[in-house]
N, C-alpha and C. Protein backbone atom coordinates (compact mmCIF):
# COMPACT_ATOMS: atom_id res chain seq x y z
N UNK A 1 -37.90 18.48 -40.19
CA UNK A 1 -37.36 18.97 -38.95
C UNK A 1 -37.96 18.23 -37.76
N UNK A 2 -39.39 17.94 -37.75
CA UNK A 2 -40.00 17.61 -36.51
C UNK A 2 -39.15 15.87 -36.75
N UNK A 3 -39.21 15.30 -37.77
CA UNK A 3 -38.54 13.76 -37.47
C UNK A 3 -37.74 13.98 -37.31
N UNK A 4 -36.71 15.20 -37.05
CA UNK A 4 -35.07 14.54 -36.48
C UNK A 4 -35.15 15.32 -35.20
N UNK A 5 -36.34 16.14 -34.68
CA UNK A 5 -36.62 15.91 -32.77
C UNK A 5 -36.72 14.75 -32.72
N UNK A 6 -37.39 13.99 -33.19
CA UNK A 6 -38.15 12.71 -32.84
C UNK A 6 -36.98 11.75 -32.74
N UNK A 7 -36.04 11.78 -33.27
CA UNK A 7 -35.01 11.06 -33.88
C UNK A 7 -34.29 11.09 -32.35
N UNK A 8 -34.08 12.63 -32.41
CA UNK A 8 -32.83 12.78 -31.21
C UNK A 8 -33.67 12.59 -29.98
N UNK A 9 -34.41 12.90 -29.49
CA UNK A 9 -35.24 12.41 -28.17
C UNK A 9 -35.48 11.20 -28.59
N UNK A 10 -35.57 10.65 -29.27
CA UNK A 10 -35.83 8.69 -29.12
C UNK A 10 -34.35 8.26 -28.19
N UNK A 11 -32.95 8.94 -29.16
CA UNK A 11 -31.46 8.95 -28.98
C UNK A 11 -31.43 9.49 -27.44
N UNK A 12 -31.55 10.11 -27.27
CA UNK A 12 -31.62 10.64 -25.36
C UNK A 12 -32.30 9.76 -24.20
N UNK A 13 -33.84 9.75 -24.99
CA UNK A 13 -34.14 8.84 -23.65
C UNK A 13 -33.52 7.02 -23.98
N UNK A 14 -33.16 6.88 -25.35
CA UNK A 14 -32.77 5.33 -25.05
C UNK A 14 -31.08 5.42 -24.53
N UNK A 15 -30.07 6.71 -24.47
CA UNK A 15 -28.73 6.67 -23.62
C UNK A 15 -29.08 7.04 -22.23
N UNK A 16 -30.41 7.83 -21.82
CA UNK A 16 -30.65 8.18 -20.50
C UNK A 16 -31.23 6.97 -19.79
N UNK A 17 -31.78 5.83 -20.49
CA UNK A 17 -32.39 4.48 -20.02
C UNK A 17 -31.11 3.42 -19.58
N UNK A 18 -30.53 4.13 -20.28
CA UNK A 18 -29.24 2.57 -20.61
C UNK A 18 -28.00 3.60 -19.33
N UNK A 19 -28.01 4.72 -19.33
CA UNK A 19 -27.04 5.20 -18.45
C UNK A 19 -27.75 4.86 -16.76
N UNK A 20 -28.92 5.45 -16.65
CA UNK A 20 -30.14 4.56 -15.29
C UNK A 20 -29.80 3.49 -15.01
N UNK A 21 -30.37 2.32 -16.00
CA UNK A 21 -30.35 1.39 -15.38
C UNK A 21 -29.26 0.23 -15.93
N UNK A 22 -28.16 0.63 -16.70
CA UNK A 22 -27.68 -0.19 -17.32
C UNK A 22 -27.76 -0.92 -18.18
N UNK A 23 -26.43 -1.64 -18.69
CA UNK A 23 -26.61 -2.48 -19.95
C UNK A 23 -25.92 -4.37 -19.31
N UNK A 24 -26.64 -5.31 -19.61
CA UNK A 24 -25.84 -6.46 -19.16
C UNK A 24 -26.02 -7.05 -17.69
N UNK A 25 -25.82 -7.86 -17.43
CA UNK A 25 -26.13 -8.47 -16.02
C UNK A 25 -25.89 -7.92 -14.76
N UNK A 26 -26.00 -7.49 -13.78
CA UNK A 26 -25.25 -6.84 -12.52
C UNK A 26 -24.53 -7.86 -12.23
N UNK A 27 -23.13 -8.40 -12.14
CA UNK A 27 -22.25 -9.40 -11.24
C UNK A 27 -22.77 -9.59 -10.03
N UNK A 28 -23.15 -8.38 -9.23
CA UNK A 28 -23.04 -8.76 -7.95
C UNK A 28 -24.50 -9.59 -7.77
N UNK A 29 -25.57 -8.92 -8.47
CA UNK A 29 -26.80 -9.35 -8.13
C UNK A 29 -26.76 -11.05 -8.00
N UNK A 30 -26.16 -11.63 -9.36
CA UNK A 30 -25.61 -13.00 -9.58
C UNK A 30 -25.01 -14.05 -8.48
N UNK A 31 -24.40 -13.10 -7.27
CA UNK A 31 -23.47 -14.02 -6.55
C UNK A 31 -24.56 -14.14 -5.40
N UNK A 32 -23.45 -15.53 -4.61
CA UNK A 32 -24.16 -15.90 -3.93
C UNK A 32 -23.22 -15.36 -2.76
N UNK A 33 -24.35 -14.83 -1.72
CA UNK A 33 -23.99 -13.63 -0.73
C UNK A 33 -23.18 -14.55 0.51
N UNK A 34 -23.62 -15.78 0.46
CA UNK A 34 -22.69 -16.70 1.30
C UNK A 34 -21.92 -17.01 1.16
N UNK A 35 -21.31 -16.68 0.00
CA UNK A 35 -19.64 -17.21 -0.57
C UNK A 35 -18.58 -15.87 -0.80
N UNK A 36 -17.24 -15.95 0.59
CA UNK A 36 -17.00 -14.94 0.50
C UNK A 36 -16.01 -14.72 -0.59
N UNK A 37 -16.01 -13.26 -1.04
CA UNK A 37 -15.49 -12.70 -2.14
C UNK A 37 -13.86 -13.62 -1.74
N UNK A 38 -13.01 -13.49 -3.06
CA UNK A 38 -11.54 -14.08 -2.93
C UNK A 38 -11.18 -12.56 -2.45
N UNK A 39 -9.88 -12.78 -1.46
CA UNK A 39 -9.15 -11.83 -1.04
C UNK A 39 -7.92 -11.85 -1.81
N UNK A 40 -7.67 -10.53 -1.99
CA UNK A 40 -6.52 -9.69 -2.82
C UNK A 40 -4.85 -10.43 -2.17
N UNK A 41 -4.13 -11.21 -3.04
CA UNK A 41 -3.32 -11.97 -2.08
C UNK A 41 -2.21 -10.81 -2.22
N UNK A 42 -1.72 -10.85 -0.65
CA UNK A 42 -0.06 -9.89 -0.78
C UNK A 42 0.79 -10.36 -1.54
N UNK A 43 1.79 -9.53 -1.86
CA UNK A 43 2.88 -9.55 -2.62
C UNK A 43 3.63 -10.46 -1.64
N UNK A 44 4.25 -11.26 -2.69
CA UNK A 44 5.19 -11.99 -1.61
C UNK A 44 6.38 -11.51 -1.40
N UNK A 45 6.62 -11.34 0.28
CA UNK A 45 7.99 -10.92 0.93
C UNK A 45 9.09 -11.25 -0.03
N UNK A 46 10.03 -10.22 -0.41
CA UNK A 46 11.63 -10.53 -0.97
C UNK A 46 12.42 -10.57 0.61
N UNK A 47 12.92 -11.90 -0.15
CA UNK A 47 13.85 -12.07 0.90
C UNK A 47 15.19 -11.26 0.97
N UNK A 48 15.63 -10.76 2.15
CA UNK A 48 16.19 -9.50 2.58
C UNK A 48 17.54 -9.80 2.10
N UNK A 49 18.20 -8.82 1.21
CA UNK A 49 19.49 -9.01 0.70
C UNK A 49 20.89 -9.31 1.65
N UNK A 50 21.42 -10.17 0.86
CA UNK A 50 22.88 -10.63 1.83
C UNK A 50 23.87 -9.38 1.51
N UNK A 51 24.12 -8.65 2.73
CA UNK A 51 25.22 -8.11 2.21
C UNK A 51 26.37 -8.95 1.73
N UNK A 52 27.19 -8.09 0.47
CA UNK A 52 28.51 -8.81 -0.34
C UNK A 52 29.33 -8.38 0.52
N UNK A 53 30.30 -9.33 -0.03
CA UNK A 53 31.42 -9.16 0.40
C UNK A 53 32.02 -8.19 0.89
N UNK A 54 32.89 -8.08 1.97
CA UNK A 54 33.69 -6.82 2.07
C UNK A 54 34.82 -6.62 0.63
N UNK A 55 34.43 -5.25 0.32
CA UNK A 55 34.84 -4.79 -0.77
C UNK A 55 36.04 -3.75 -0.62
N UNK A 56 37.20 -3.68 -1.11
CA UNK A 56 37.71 -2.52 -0.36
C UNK A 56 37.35 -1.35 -1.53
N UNK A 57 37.51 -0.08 -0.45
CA UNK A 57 37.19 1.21 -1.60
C UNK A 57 38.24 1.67 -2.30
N UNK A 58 38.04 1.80 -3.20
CA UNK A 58 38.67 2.09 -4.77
C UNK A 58 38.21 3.28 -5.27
N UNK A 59 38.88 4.28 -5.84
CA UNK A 59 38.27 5.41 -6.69
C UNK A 59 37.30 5.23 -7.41
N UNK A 60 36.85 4.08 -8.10
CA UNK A 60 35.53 3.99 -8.38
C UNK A 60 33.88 4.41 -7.56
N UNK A 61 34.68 3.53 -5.93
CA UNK A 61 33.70 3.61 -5.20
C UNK A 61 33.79 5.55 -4.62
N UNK A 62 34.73 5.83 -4.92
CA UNK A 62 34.58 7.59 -4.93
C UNK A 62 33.86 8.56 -5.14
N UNK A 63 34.12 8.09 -7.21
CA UNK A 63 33.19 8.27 -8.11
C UNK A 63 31.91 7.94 -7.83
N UNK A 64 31.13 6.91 -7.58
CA UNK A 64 30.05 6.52 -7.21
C UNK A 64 29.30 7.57 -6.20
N UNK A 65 30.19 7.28 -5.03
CA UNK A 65 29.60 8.58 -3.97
C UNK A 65 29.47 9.65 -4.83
N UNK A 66 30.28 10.19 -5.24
CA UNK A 66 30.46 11.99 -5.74
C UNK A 66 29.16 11.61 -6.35
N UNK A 67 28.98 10.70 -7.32
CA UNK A 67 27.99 10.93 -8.46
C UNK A 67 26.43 10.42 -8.12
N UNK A 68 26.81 9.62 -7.38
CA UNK A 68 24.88 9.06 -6.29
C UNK A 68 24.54 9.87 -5.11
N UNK A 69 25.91 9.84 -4.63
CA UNK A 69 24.98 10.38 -3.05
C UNK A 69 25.55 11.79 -3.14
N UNK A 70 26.18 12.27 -3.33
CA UNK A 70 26.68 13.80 -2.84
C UNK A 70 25.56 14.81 -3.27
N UNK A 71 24.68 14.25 -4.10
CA UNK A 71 22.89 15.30 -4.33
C UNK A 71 22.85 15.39 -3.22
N UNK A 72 22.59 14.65 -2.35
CA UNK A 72 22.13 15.03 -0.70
C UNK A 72 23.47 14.84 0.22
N UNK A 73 23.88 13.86 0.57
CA UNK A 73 24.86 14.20 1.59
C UNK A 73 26.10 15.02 1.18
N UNK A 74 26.41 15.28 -0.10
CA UNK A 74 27.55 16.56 0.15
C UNK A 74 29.00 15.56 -0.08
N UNK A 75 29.80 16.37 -1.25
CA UNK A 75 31.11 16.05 -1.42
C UNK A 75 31.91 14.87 -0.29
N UNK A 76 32.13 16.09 1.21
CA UNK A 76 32.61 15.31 2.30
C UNK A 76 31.52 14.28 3.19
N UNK A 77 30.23 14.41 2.17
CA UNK A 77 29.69 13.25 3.41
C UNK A 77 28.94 14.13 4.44
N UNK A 78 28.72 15.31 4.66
CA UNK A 78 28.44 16.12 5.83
C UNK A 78 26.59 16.19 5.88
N UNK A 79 26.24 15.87 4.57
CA UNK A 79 24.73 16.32 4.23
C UNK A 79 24.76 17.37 4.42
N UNK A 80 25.00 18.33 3.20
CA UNK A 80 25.09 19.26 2.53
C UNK A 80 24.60 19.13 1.28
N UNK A 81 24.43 18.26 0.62
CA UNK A 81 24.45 18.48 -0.66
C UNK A 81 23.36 19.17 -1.14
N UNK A 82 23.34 19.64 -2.63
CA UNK A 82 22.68 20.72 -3.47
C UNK A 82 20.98 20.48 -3.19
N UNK A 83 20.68 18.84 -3.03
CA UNK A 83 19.50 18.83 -2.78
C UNK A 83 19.32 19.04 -1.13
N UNK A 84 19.85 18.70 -0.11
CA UNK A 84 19.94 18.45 0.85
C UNK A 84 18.73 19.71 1.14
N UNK A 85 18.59 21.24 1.00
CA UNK A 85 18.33 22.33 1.29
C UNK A 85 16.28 21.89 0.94
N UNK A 86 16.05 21.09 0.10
CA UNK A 86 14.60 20.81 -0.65
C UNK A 86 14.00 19.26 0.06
N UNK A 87 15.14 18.74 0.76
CA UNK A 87 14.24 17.61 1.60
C UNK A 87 13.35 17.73 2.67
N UNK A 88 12.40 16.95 2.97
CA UNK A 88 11.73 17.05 3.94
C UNK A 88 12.50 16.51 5.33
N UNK A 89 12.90 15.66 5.54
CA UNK A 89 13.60 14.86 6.23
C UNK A 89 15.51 15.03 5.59
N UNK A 90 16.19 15.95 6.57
CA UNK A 90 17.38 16.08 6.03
C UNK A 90 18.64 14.78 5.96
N UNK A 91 19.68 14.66 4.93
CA UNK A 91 20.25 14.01 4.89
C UNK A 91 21.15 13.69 5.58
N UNK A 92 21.80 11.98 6.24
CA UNK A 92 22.38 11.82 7.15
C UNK A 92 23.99 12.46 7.39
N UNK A 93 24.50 13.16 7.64
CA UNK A 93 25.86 13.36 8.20
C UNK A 93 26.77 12.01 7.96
N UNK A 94 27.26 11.68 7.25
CA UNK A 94 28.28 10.05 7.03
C UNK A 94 29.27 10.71 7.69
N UNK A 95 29.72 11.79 8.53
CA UNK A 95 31.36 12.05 9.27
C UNK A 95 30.73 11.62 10.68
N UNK A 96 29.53 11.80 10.99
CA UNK A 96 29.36 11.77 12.42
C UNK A 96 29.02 10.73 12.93
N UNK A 97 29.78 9.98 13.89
CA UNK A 97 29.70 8.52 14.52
C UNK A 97 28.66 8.17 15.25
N UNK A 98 28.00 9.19 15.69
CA UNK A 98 27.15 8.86 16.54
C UNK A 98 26.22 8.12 16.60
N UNK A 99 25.52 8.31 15.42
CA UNK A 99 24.47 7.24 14.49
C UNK A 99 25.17 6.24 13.84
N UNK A 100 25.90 6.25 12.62
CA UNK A 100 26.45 5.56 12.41
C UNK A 100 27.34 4.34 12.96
N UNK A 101 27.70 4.62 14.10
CA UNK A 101 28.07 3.79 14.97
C UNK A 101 26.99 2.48 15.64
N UNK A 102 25.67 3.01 15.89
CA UNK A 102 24.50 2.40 16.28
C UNK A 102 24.19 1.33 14.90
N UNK A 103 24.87 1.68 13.69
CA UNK A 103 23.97 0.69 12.55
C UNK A 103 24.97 -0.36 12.18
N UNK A 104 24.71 -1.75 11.69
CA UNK A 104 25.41 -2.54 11.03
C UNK A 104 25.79 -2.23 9.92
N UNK A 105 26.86 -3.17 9.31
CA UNK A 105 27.32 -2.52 8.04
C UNK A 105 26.10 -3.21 6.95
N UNK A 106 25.51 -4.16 7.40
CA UNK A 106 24.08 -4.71 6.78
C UNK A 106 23.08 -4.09 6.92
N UNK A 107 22.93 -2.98 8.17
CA UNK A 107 21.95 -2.19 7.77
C UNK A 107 21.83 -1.01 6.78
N UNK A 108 23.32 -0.83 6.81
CA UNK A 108 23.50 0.16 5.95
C UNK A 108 23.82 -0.20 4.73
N UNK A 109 23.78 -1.26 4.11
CA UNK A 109 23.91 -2.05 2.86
C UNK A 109 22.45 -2.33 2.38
N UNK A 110 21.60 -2.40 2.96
CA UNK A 110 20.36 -2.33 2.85
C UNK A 110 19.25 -1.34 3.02
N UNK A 111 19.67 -0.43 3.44
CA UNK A 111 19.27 1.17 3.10
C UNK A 111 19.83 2.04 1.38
N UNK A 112 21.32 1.24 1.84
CA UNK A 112 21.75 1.56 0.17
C UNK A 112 21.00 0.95 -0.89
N UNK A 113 20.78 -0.38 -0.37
CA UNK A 113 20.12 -1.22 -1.77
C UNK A 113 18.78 -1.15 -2.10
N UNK A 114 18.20 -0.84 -1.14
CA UNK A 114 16.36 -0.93 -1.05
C UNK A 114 15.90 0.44 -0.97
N UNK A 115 16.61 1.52 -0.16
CA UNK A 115 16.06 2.66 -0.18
C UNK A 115 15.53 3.10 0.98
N UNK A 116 15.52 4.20 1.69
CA UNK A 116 15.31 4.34 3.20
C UNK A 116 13.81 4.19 3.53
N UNK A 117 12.95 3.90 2.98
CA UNK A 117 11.37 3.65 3.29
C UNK A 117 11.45 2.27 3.33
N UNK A 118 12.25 1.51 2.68
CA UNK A 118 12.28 0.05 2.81
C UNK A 118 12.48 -0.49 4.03
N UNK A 119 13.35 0.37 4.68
CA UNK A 119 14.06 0.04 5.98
C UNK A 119 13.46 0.95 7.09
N UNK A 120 12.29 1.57 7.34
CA UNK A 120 12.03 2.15 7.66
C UNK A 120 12.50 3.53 7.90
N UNK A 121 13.47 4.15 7.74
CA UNK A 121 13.54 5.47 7.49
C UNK A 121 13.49 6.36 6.50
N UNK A 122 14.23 7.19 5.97
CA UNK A 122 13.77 8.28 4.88
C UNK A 122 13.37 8.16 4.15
N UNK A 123 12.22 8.31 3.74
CA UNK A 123 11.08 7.71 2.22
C UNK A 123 11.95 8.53 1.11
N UNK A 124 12.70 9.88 1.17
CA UNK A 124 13.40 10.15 -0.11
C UNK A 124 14.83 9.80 -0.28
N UNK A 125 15.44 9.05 0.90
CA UNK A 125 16.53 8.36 0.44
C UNK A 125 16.05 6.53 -0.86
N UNK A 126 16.44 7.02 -1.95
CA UNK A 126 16.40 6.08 -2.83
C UNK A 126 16.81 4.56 -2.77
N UNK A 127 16.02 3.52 -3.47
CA UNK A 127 17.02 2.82 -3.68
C UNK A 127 18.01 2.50 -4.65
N UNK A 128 19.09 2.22 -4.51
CA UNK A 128 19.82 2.17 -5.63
C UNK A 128 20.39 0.19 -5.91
N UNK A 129 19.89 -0.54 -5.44
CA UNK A 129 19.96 -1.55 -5.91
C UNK A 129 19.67 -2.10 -7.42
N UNK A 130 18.78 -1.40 -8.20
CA UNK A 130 18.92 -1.26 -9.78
C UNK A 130 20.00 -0.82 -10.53
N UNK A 131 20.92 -0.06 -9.35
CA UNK A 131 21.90 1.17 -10.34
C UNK A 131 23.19 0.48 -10.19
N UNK A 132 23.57 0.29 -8.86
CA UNK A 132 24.75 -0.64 -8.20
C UNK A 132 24.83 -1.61 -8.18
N UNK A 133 25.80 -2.67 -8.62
CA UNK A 133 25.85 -4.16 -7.73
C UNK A 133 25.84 -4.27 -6.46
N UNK A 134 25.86 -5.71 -5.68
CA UNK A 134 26.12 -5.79 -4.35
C UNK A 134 27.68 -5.55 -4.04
N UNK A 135 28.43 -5.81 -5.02
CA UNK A 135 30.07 -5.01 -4.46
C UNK A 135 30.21 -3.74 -4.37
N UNK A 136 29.86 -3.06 -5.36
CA UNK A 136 29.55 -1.34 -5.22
C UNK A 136 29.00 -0.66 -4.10
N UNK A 137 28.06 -1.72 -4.18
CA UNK A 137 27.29 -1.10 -2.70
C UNK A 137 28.05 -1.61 -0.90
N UNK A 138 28.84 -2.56 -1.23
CA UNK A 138 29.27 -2.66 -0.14
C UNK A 138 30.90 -1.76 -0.15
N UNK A 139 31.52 -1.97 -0.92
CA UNK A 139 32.08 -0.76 -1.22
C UNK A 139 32.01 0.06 -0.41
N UNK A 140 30.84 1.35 -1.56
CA UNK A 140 30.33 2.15 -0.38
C UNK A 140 29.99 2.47 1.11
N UNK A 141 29.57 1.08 1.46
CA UNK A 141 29.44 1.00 2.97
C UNK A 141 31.05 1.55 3.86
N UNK A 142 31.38 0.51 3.11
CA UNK A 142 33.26 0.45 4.00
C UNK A 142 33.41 2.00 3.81
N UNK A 143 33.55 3.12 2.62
CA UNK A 143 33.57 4.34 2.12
C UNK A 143 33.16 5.21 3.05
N UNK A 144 31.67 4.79 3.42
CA UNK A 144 30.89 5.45 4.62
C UNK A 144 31.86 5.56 6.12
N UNK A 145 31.67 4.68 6.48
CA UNK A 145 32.78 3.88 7.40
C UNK A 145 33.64 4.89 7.59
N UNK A 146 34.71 5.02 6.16
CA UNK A 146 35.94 5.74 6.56
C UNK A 146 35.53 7.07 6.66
N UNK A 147 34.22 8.08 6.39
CA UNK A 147 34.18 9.34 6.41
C UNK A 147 33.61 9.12 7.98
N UNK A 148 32.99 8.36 8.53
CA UNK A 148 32.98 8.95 9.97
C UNK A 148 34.12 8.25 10.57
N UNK A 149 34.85 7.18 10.15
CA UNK A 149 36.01 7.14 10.74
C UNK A 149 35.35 6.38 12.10
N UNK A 150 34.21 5.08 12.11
CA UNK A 150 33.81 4.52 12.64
C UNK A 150 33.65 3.21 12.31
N UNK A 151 33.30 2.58 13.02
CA UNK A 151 33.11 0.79 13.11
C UNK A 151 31.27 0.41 13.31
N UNK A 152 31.53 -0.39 12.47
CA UNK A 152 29.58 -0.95 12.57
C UNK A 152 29.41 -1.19 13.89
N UNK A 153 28.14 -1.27 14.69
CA UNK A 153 27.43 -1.80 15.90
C UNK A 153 27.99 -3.18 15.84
């Protein structure tokens, strides 16, 4: 019995020695304090998508709305939709010109494609550039368009 104290306190203080002071070289101790560390390089800028073509809307591009955006903006476009009630930042109104009128049809092709934090506004408007092509999505734009029954800036 007394050799397997002996055993396990040998086992303690040699993981309590090695947890102290370590195992292996310190890196930093190694460097030389005049040479500055490499800096973390940024991601490189994507270059900002071309909106496509004008697309005209088609029942597809219908479908699309009903089935992407109407979670938040609502069947008619009003921002209503089922999620609309759980956002922090509510969803835009597509009938009302007022705003919509102020944006390009490229800005709004690029809110569709990148997602509204990309473009600086709504961090929970998504992007859907993984889900859509660039015709779909411009599509949609023109779609937008006709529910406020407005013209780009």
């Amino acid at each position: 019995m007394k050799h397997s104290l002996k055993l396990i306190a040998k086992f303690v203080a040699l993981t309590l020695a090695l947890a102290l002071f370590g195992c292996g070289e310190d890196s930093q101790k190694n460097e030389d304090p005049s040479t500055p560390k490499p800096m973390a390089q940024a991601p490189k800028p994507q270059p900002a998508p071309q909106a496509a073509r004008v697309v005209p809307v088609s029942q597809e591009t219908k479908d699309a709305y009903r089935w992407y955006c109407s979670q938040c903006h609502g069947l008619t476009g009003h921002g209503d939709g089922v999620n609309a009630l759980h956002l922090a930042v509510p969803p835009r109104n597509h009938t009302k010109p007022e705003y919509l009128e102020t944006r390009t049809d490229r800005q709004l092709f690029e809110a569709i494609k990148l997602g509204g934090l990309a473009v600086g506004r709504a961090p929970c408007m998504p992007a859907w550039g993984h889900t859509l092509n660039d015709d779909a999505i411009s599509s949609l734009v023109r779609y937008i368009r006709e529910l406020c029954q407005c013209e780009a800036a």
